[in-house]
N, C-alpha and C. Protein backbone atom coordinates (compact mmCIF):
# COMPACT_ATOMS: atom_id res chain seq x y z
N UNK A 1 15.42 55.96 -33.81
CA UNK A 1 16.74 56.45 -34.18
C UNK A 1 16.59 57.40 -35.35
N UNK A 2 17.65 58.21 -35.21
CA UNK A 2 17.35 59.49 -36.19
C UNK A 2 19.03 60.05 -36.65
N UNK A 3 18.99 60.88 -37.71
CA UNK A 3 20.70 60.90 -37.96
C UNK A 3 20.25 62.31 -37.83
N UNK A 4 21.67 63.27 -37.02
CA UNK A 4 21.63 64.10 -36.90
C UNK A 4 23.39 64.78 -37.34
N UNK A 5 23.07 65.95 -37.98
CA UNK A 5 24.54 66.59 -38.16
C UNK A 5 24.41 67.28 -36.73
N UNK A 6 25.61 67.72 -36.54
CA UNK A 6 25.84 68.54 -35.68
C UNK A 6 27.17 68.97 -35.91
N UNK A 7 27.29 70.82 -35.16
CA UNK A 7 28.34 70.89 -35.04
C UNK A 7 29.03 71.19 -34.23
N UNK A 8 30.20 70.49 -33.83
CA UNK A 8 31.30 70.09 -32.74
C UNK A 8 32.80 70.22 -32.96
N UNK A 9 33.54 71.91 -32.23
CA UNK A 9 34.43 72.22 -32.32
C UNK A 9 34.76 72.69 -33.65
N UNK A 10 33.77 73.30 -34.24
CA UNK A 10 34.15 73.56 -35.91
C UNK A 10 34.23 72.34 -36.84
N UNK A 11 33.84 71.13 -36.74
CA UNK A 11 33.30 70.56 -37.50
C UNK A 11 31.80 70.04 -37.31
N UNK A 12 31.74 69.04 -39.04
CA UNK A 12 30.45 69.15 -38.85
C UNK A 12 30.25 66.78 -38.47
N UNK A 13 29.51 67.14 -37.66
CA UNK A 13 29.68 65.32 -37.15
C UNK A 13 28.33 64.87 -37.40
N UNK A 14 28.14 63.27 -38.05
CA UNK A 14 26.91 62.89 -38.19
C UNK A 14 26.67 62.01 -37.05
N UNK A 15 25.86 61.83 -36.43
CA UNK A 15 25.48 61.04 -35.42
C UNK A 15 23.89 60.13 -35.41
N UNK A 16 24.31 58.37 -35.35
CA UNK A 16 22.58 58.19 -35.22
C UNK A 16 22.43 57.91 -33.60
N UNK A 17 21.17 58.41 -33.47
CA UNK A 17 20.82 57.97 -32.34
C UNK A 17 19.47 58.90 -31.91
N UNK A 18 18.89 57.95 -30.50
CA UNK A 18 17.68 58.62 -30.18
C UNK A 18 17.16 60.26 -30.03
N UNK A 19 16.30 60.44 -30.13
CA UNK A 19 16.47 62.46 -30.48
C UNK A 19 16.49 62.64 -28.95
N UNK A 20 16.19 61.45 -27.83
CA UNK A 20 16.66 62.22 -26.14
C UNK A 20 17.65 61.70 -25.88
N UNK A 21 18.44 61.52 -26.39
CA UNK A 21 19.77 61.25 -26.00
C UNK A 21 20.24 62.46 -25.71
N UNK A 22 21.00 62.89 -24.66
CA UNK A 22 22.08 63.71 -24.01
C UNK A 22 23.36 63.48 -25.09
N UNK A 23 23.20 64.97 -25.31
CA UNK A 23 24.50 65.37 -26.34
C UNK A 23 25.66 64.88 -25.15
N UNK A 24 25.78 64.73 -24.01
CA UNK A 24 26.50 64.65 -22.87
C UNK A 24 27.03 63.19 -23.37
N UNK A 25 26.36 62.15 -23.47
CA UNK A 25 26.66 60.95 -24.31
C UNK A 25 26.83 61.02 -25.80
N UNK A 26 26.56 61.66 -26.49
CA UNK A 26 27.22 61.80 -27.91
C UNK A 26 28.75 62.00 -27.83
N UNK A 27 28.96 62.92 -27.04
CA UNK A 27 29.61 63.76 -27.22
C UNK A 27 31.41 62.60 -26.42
N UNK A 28 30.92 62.33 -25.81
CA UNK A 28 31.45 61.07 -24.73
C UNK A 28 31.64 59.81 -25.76
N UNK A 29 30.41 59.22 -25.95
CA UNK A 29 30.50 57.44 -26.57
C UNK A 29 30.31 57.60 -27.68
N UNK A 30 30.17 58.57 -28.62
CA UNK A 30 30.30 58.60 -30.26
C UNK A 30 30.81 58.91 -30.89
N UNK A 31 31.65 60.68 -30.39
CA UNK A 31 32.61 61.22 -30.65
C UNK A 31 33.81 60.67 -30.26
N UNK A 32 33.60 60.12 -29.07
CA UNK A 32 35.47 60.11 -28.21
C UNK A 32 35.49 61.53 -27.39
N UNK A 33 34.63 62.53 -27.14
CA UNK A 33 35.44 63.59 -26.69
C UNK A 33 35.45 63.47 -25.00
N UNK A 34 35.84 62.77 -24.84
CA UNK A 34 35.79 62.89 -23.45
C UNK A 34 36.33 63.60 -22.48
N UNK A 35 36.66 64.93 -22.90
CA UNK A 35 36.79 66.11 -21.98
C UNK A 35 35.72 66.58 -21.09
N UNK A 36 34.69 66.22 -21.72
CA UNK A 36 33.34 66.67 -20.70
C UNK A 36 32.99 65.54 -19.85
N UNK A 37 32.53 66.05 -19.17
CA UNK A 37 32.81 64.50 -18.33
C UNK A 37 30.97 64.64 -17.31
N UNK A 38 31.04 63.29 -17.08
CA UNK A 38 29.36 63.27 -16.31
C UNK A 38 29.69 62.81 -14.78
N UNK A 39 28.95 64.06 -14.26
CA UNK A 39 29.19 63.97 -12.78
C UNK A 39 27.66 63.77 -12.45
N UNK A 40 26.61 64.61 -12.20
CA UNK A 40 25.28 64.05 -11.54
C UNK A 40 24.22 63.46 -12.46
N UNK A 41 24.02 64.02 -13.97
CA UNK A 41 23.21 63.85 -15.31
C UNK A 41 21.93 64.43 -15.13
N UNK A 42 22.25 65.51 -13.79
CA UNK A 42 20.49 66.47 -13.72
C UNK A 42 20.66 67.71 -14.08
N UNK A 43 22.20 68.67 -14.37
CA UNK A 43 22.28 69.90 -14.93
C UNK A 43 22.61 70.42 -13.50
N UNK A 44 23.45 70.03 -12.40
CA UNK A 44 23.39 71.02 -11.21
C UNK A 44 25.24 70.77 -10.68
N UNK A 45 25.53 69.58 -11.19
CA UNK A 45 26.99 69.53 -11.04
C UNK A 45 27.88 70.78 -11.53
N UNK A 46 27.91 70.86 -13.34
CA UNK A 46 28.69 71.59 -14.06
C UNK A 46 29.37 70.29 -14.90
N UNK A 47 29.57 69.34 -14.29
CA UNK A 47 30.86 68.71 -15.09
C UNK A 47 30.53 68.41 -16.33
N UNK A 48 29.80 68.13 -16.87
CA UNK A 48 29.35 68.48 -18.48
C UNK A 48 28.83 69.35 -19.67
N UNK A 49 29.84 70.66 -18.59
CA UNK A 49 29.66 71.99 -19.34
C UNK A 49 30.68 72.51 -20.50
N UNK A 50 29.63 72.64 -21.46
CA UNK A 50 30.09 72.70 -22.56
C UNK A 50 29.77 73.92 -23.49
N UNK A 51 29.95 74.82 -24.25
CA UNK A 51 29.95 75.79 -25.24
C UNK A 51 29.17 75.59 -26.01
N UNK A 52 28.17 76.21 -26.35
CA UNK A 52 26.78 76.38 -26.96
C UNK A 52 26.75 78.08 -27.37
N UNK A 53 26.60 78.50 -28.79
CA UNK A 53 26.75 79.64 -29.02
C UNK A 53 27.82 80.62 -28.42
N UNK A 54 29.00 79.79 -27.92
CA UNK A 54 30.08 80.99 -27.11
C UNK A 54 29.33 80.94 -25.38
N UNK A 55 28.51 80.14 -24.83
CA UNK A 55 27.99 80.10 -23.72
C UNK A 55 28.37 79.26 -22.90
N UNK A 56 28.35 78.96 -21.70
CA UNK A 56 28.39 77.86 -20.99
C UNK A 56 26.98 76.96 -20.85
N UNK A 57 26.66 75.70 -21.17
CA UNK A 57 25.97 75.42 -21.13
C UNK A 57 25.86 73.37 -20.29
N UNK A 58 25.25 72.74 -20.09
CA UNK A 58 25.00 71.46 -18.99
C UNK A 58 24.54 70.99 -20.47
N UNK A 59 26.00 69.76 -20.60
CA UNK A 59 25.16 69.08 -22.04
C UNK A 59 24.31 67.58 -21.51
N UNK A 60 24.89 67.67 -20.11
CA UNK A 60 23.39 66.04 -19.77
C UNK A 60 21.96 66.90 -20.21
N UNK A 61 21.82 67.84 -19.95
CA UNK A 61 20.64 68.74 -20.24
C UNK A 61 19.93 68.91 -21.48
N UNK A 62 21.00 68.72 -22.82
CA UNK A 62 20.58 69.47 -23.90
C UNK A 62 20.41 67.71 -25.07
N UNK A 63 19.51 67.43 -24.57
CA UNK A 63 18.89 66.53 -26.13
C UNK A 63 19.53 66.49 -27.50
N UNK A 64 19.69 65.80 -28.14
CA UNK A 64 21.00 66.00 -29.15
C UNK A 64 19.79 66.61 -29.96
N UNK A 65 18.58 66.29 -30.30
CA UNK A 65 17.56 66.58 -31.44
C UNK A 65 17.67 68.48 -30.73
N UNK A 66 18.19 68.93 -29.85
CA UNK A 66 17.97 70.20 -29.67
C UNK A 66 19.43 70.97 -29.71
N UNK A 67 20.43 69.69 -30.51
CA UNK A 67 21.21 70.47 -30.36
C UNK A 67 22.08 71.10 -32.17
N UNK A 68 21.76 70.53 -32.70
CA UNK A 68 21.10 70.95 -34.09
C UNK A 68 20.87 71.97 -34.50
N UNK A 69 21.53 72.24 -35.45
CA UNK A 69 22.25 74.13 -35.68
C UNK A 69 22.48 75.30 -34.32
N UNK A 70 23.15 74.76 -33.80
CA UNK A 70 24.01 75.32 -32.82
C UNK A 70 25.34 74.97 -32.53
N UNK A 71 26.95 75.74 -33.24
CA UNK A 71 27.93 75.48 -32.78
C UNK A 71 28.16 75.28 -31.25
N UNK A 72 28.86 73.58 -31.03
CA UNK A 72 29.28 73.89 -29.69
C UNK A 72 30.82 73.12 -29.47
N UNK A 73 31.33 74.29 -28.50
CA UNK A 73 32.86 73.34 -27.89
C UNK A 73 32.58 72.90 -27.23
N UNK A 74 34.26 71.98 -27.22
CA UNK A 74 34.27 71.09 -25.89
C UNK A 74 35.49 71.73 -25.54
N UNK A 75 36.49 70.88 -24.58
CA UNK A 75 37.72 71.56 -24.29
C UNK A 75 38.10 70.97 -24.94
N UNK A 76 38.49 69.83 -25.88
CA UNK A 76 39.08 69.52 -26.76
C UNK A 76 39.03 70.63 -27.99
N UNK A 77 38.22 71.64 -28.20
CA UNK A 77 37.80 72.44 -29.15
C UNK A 77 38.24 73.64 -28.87
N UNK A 78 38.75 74.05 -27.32
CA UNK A 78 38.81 75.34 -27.02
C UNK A 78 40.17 76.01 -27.49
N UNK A 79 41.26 75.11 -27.72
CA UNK A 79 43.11 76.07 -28.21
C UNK A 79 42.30 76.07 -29.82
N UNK A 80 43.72 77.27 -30.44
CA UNK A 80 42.91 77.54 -31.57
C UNK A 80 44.12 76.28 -32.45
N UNK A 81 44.68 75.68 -31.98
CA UNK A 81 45.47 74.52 -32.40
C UNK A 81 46.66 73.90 -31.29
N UNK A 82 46.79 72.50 -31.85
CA UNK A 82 47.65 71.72 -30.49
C UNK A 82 48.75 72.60 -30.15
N UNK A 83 49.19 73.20 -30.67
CA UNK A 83 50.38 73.74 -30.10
C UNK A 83 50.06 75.28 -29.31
N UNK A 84 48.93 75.91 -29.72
CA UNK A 84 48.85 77.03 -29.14
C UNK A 84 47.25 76.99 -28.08
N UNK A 85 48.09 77.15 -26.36
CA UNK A 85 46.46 77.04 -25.53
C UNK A 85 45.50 78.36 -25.71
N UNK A 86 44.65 77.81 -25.64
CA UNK A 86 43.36 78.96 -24.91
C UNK A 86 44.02 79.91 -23.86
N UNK A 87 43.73 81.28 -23.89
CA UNK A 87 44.02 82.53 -22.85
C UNK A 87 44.07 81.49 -21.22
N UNK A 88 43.00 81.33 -21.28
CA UNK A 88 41.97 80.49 -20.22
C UNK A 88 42.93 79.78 -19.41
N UNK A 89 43.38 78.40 -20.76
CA UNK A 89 44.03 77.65 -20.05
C UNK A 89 45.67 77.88 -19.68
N UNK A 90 46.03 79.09 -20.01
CA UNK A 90 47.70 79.06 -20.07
C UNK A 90 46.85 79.77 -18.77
N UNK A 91 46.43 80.72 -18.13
CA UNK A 91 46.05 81.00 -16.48
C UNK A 91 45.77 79.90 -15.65
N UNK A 92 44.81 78.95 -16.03
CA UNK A 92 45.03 77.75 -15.60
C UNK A 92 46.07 77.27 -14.69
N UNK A 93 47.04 77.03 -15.96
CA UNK A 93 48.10 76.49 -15.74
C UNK A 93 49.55 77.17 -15.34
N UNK A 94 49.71 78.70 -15.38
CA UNK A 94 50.02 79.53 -14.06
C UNK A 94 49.36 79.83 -13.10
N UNK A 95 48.23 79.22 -13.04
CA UNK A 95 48.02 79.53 -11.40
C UNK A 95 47.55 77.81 -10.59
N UNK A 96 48.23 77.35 -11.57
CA UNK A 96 48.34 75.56 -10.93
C UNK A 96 46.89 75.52 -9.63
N UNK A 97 45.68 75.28 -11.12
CA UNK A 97 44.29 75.31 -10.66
C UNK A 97 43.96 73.97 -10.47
N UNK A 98 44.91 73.12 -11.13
CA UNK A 98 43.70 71.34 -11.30
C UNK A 98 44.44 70.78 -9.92
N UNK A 99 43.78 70.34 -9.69
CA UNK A 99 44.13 68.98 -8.16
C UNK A 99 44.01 67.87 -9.43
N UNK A 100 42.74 67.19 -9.07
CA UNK A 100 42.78 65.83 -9.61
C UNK A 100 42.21 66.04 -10.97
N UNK A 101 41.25 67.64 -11.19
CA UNK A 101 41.45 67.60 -12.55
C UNK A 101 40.25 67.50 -13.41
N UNK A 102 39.43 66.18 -12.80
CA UNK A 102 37.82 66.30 -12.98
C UNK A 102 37.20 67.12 -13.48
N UNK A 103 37.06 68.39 -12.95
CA UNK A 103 36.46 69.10 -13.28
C UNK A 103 36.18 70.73 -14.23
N UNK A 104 37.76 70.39 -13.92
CA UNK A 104 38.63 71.78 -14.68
C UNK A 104 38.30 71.59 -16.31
N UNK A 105 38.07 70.66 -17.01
CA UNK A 105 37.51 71.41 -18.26
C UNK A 105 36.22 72.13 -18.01
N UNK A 106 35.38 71.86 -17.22
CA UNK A 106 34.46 72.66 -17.33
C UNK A 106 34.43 73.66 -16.99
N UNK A 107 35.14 74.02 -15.84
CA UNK A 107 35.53 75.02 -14.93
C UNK A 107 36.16 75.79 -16.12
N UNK A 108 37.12 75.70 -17.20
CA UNK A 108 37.66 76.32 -17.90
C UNK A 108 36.83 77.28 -19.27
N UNK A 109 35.84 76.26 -19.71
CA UNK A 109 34.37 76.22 -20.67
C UNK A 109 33.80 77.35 -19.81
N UNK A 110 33.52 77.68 -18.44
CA UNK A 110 32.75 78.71 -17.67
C UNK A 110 33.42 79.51 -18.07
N UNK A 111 35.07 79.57 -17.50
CA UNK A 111 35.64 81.02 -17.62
C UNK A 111 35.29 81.55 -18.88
N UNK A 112 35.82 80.69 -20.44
CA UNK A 112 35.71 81.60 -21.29
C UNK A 112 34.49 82.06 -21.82
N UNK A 113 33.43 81.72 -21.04
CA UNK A 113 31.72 82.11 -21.39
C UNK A 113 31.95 83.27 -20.43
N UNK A 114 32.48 83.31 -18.69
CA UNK A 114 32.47 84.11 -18.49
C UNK A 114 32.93 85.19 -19.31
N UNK A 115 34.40 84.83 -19.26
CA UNK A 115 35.22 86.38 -19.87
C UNK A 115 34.50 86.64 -21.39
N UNK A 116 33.81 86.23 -22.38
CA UNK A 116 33.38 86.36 -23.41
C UNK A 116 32.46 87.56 -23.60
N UNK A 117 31.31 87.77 -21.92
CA UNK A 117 30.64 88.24 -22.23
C UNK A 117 31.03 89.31 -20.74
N UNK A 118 31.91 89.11 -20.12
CA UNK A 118 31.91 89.85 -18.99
C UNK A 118 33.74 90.08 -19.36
N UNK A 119 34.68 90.95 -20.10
CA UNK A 119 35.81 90.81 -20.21
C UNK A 119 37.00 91.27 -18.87
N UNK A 120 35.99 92.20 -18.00
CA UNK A 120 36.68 92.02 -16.67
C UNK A 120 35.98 92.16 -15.76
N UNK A 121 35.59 90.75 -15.64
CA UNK A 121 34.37 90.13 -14.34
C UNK A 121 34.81 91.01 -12.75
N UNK A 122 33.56 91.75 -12.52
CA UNK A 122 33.53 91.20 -11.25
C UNK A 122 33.66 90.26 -10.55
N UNK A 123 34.39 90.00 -9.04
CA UNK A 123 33.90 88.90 -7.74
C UNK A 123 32.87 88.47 -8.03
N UNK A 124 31.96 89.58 -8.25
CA UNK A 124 30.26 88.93 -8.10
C UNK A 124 30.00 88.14 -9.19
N UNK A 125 29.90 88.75 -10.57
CA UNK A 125 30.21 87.73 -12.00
C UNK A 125 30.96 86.51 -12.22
N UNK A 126 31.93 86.69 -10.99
CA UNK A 126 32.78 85.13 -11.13
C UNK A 126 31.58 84.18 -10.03
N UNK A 127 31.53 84.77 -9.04
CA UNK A 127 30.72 83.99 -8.09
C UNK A 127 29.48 83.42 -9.12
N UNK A 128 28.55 84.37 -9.67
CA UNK A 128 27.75 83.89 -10.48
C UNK A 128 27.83 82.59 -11.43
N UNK A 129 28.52 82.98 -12.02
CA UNK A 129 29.61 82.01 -13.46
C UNK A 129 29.49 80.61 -12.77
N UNK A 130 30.23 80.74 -11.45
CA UNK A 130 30.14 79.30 -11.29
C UNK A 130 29.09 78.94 -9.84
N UNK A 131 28.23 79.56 -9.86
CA UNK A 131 26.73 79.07 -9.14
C UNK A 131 26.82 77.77 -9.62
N UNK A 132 26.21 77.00 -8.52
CA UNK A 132 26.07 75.42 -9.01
C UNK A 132 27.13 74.24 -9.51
N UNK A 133 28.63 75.04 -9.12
CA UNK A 133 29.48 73.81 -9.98
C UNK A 133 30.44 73.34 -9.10
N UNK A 134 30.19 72.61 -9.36
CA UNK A 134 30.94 71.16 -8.25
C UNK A 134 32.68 70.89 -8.49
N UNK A 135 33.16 71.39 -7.81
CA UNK A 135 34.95 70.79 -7.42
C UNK A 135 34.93 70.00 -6.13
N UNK A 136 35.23 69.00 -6.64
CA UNK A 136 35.45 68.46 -5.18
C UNK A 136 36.66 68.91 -4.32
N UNK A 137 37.67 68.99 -5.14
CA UNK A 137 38.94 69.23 -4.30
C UNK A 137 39.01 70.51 -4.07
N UNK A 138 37.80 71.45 -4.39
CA UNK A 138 37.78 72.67 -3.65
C UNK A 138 38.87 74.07 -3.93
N UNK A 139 38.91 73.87 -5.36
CA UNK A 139 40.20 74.60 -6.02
C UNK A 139 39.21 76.21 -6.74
N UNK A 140 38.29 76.65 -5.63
CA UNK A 140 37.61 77.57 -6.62
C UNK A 140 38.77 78.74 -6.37
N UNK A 141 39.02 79.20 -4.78
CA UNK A 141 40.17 80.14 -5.14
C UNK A 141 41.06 80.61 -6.31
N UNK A 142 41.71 79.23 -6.75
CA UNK A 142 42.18 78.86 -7.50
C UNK A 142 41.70 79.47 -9.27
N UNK A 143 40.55 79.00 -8.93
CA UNK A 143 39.77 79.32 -10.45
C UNK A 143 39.54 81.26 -11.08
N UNK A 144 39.21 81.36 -9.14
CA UNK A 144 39.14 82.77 -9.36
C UNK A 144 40.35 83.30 -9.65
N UNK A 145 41.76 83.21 -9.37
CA UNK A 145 42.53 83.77 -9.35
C UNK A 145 43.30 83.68 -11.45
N UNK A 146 42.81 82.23 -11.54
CA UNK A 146 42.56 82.27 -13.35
C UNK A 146 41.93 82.73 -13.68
N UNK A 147 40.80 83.24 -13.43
CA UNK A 147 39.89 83.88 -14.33
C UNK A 147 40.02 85.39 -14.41
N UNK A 148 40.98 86.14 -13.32
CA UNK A 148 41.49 87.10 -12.94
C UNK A 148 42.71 87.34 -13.89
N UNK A 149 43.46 86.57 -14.14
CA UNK A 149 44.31 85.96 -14.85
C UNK A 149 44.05 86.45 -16.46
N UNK A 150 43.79 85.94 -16.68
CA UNK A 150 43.21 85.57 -18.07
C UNK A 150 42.15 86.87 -18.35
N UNK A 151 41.41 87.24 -17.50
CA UNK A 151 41.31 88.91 -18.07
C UNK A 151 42.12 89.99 -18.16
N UNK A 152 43.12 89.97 -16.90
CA UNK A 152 44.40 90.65 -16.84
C UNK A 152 45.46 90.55 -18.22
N UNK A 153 45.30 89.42 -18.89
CA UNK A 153 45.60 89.14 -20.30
C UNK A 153 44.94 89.30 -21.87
N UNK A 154 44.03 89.71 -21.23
CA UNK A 154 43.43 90.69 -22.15
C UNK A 154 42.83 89.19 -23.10
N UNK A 155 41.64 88.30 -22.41
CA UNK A 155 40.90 87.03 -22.75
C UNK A 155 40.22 87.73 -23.86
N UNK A 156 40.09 86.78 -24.87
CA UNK A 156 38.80 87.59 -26.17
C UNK A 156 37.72 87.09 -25.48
């Protein structure tokens, strides 16, 4: 066991625990943040994609000992306060993207990595973005048409 700062959503959090522990479980059973959520724990689902330098990133993947001076969100982290949403998620939520819901924080964590670094994605850049990520209820249309959304709104 080892104590590690980290930082999460703009603060700074101390955490003990093993240096291979999956920030995916920190982040879950130490924090409380349970917006990220664990779907396979091999990095090929998505559902524990989370913000790493402004990126999308698979936190079953990332070792907490590796995650250590690197800001990262969650969707709990992504509005810039409770009352005001993320670009992201007010498209979201005009283009009534969640079914059951699962998966849409992460799905949301992609877009704004997408739009961050791609501000008006191609088809092909969206297709990319979400290579590898699992909806079950099959709402990618859906996603595309937010992420379309939300650049059309001029996403930072």
């Amino acid at each position: 066991m080892a104590t590690y700062e980290l930082l999460i959503n703009g603060a700074k959090r101390r955490v003990e625990a093993d240096p291979e522990t999956p920030l995916l479980w920190i982040l879950r059973d130490r924090l409380e943040l349970r917006g990220t959520k664990y779907g396979c724990g091999v990095g090929v689902c998505g559902a524990c994609t989370v913000l790493r330098d402004g990126r999308a990133v698979r936190s079953c993947q990332i070792a907490v000992s590796e995650a250590v001076g690197h800001p990262f969100v969650t969707i709990e982290g992504l509005a810039s306060s409770a009352k005001t949403l993320h670009p992201v998620q007010r498209a979201w939520l005009e283009q009534d993207v969640a079914q059951c819901g699962y998966c849409q924080p992460a799905a949301i964590l992609t877009a704004a990595s997408l739009l961050r670094e791609h501000p008006r994605p191609t088809e092909a850049e969206i297709d990319e973005a979400y290579t590898g990520f699992v909806c079950r209820c099959g709402t990618y249309q859906r996603m595309r048409r937010a992420v379309r959304r939300a650049a059309e709104n001029g996403e930072p």
